[in-house]
C-alpha atoms as a PDB file:
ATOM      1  CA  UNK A   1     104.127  84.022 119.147  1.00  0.00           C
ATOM      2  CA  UNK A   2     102.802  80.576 119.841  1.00  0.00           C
ATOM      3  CA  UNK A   3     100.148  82.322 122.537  1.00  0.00           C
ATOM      4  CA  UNK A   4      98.949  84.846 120.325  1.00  0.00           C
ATOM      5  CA  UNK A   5      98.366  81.803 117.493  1.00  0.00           C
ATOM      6  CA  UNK A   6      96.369  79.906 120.318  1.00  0.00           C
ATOM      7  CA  UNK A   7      94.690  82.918 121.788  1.00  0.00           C
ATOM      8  CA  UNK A   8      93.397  83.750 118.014  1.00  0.00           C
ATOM      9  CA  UNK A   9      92.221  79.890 117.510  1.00  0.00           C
ATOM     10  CA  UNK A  10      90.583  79.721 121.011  1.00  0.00           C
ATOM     11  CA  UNK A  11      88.870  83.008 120.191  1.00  0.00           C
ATOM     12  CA  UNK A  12      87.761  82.262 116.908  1.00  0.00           C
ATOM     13  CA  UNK A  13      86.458  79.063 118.401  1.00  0.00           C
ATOM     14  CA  UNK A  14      84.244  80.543 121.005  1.00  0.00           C
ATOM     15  CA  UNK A  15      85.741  78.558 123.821  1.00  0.00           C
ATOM     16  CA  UNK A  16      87.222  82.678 124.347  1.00  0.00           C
ATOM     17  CA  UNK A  17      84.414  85.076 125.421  1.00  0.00           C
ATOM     18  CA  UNK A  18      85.318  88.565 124.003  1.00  0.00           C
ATOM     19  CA  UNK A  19      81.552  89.792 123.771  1.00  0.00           C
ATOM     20  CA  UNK A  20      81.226  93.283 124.827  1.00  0.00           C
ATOM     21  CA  UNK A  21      85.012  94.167 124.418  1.00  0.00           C
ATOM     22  CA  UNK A  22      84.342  96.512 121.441  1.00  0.00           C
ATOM     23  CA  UNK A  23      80.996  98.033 123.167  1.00  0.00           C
ATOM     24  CA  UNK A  24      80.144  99.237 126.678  1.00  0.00           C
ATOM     25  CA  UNK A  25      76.880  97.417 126.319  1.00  0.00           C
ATOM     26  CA  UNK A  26      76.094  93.836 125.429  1.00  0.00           C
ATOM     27  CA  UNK A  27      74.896  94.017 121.389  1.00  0.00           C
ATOM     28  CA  UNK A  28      75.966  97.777 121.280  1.00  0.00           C
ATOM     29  CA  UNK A  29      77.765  99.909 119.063  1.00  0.00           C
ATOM     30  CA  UNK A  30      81.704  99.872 118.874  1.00  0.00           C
ATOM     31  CA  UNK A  31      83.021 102.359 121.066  1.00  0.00           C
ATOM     32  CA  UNK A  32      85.707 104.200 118.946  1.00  0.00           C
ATOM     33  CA  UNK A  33      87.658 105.161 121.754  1.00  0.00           C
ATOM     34  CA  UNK A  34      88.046 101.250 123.074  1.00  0.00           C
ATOM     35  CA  UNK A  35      88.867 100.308 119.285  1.00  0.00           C
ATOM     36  CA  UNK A  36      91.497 102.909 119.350  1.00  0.00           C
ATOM     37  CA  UNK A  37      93.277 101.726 122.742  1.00  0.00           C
ATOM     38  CA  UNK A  38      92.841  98.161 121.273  1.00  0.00           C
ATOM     39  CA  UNK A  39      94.974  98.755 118.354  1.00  0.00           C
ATOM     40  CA  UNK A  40      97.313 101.059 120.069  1.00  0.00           C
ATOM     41  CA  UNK A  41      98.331  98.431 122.937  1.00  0.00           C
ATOM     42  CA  UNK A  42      98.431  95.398 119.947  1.00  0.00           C
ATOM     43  CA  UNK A  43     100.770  97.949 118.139  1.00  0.00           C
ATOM     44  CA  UNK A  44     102.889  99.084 120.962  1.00  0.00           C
ATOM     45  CA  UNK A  45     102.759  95.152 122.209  1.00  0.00           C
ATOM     46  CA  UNK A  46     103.922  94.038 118.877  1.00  0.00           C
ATOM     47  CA  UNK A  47     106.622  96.901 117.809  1.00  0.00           C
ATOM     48  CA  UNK A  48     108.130  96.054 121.434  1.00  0.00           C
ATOM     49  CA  UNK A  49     107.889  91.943 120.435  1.00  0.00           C
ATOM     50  CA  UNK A  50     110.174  92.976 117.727  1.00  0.00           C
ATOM     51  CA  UNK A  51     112.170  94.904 119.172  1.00  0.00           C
ATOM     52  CA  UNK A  52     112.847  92.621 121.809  1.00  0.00           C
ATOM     53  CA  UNK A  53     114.242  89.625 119.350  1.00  0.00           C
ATOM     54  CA  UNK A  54     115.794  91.769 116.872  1.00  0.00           C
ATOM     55  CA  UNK A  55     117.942  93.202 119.434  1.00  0.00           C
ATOM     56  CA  UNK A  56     121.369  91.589 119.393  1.00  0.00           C
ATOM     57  CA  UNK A  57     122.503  90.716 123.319  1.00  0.00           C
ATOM     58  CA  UNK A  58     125.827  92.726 122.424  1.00  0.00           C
ATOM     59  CA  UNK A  59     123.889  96.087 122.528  1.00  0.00           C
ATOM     60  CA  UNK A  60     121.732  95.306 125.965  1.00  0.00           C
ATOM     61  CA  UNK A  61     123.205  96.435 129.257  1.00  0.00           C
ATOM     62  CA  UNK A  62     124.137  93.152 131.837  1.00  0.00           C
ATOM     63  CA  UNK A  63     124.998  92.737 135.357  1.00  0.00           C
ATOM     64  CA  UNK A  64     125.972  90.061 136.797  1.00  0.00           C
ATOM     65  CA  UNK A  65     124.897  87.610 133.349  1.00  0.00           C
ATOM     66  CA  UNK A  66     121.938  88.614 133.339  1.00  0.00           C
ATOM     67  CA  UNK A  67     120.708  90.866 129.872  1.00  0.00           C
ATOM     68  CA  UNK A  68     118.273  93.741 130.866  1.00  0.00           C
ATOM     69  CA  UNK A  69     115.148  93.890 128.484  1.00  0.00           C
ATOM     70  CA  UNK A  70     115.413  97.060 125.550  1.00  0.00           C
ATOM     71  CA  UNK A  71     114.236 100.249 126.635  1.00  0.00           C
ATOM     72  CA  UNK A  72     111.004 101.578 125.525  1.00  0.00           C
ATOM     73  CA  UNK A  73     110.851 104.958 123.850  1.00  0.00           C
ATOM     74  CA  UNK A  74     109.314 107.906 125.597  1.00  0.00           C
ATOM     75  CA  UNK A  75     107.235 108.336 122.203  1.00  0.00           C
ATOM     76  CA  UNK A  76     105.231 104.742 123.015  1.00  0.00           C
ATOM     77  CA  UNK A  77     104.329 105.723 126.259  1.00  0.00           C
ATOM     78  CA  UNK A  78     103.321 108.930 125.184  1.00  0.00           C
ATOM     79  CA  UNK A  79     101.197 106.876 122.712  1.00  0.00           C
ATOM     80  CA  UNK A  80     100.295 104.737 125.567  1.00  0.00           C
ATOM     81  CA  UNK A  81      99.169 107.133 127.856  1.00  0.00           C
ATOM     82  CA  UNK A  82      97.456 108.915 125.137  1.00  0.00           C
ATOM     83  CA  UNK A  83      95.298 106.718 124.531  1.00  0.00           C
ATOM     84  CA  UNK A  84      94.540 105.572 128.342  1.00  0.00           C
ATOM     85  CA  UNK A  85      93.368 109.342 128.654  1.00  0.00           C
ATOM     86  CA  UNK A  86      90.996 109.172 125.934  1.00  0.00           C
ATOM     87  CA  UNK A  87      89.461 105.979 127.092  1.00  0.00           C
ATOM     88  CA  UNK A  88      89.364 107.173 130.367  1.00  0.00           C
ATOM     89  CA  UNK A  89      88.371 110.848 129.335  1.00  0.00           C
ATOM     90  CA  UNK A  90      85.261 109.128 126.884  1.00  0.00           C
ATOM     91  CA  UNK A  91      84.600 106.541 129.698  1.00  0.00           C
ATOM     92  CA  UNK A  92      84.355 109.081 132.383  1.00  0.00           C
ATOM     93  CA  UNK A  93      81.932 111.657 130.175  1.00  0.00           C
ATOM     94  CA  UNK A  94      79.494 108.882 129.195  1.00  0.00           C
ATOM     95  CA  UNK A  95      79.137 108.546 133.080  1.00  0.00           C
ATOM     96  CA  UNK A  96      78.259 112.145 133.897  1.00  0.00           C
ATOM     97  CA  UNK A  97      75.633 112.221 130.942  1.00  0.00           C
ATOM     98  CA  UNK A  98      74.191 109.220 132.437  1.00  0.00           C
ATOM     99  CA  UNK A  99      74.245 110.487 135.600  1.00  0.00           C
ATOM    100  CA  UNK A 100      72.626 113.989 134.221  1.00  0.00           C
ATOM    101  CA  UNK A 101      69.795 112.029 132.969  1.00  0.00           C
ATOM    102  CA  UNK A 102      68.903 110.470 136.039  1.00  0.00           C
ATOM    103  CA  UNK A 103      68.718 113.781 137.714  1.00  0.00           C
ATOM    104  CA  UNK A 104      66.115 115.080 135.021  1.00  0.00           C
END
């Protein structure tokens, strides 16, 4: 939790660029599809942060001493994946309508 607190306070201080992560162009329009894999990674990232210290060591599988992180449910990755497609999908039709108008 201490890296997210200094990521946000480096960020907010400018000494983190994050121009253009919101938009495919510099100054443009939020993309809705990159605001959607944004806040389903922080979501997934955070619900598995939980997960991961709420979990007592008693229910974790070992071998050999050593406690194996907590599974991550199929519905996540589904979410996940989801949401890589649609970037992907969005990223990937943007390209051939660029490419269209070239042609023209």
């Amino acid at each position: 939790m201490v890296i997210v607190g200094l990521f946000a306070v480096r960020m907010m201080q400018g000494r983190i660029n994050v121009t253009g992560l919101m938009s495919a162009t510099p100054g443009g329009r939020a993309d809705p599809e990159r605001a959607l894999l944004l806040t389903a990674t922080l979501a997934v990232a955070f619900y598995y942060t939980l997960k991961t210290i709420t979990t007592p060591l008693s229910a974790l599988p070992e071998q050999n001493g050593v406690y194996a992180m907590p599974d991550i449910s199929v519905d996540l990755l589904t979410l996940l994946g989801g949401t890589q497609a649609t970037y992907l999908s969005a990223k990937t039709w943007r390209f051939l309508l660029l490419m269209g108008d070239r042609d023209a």
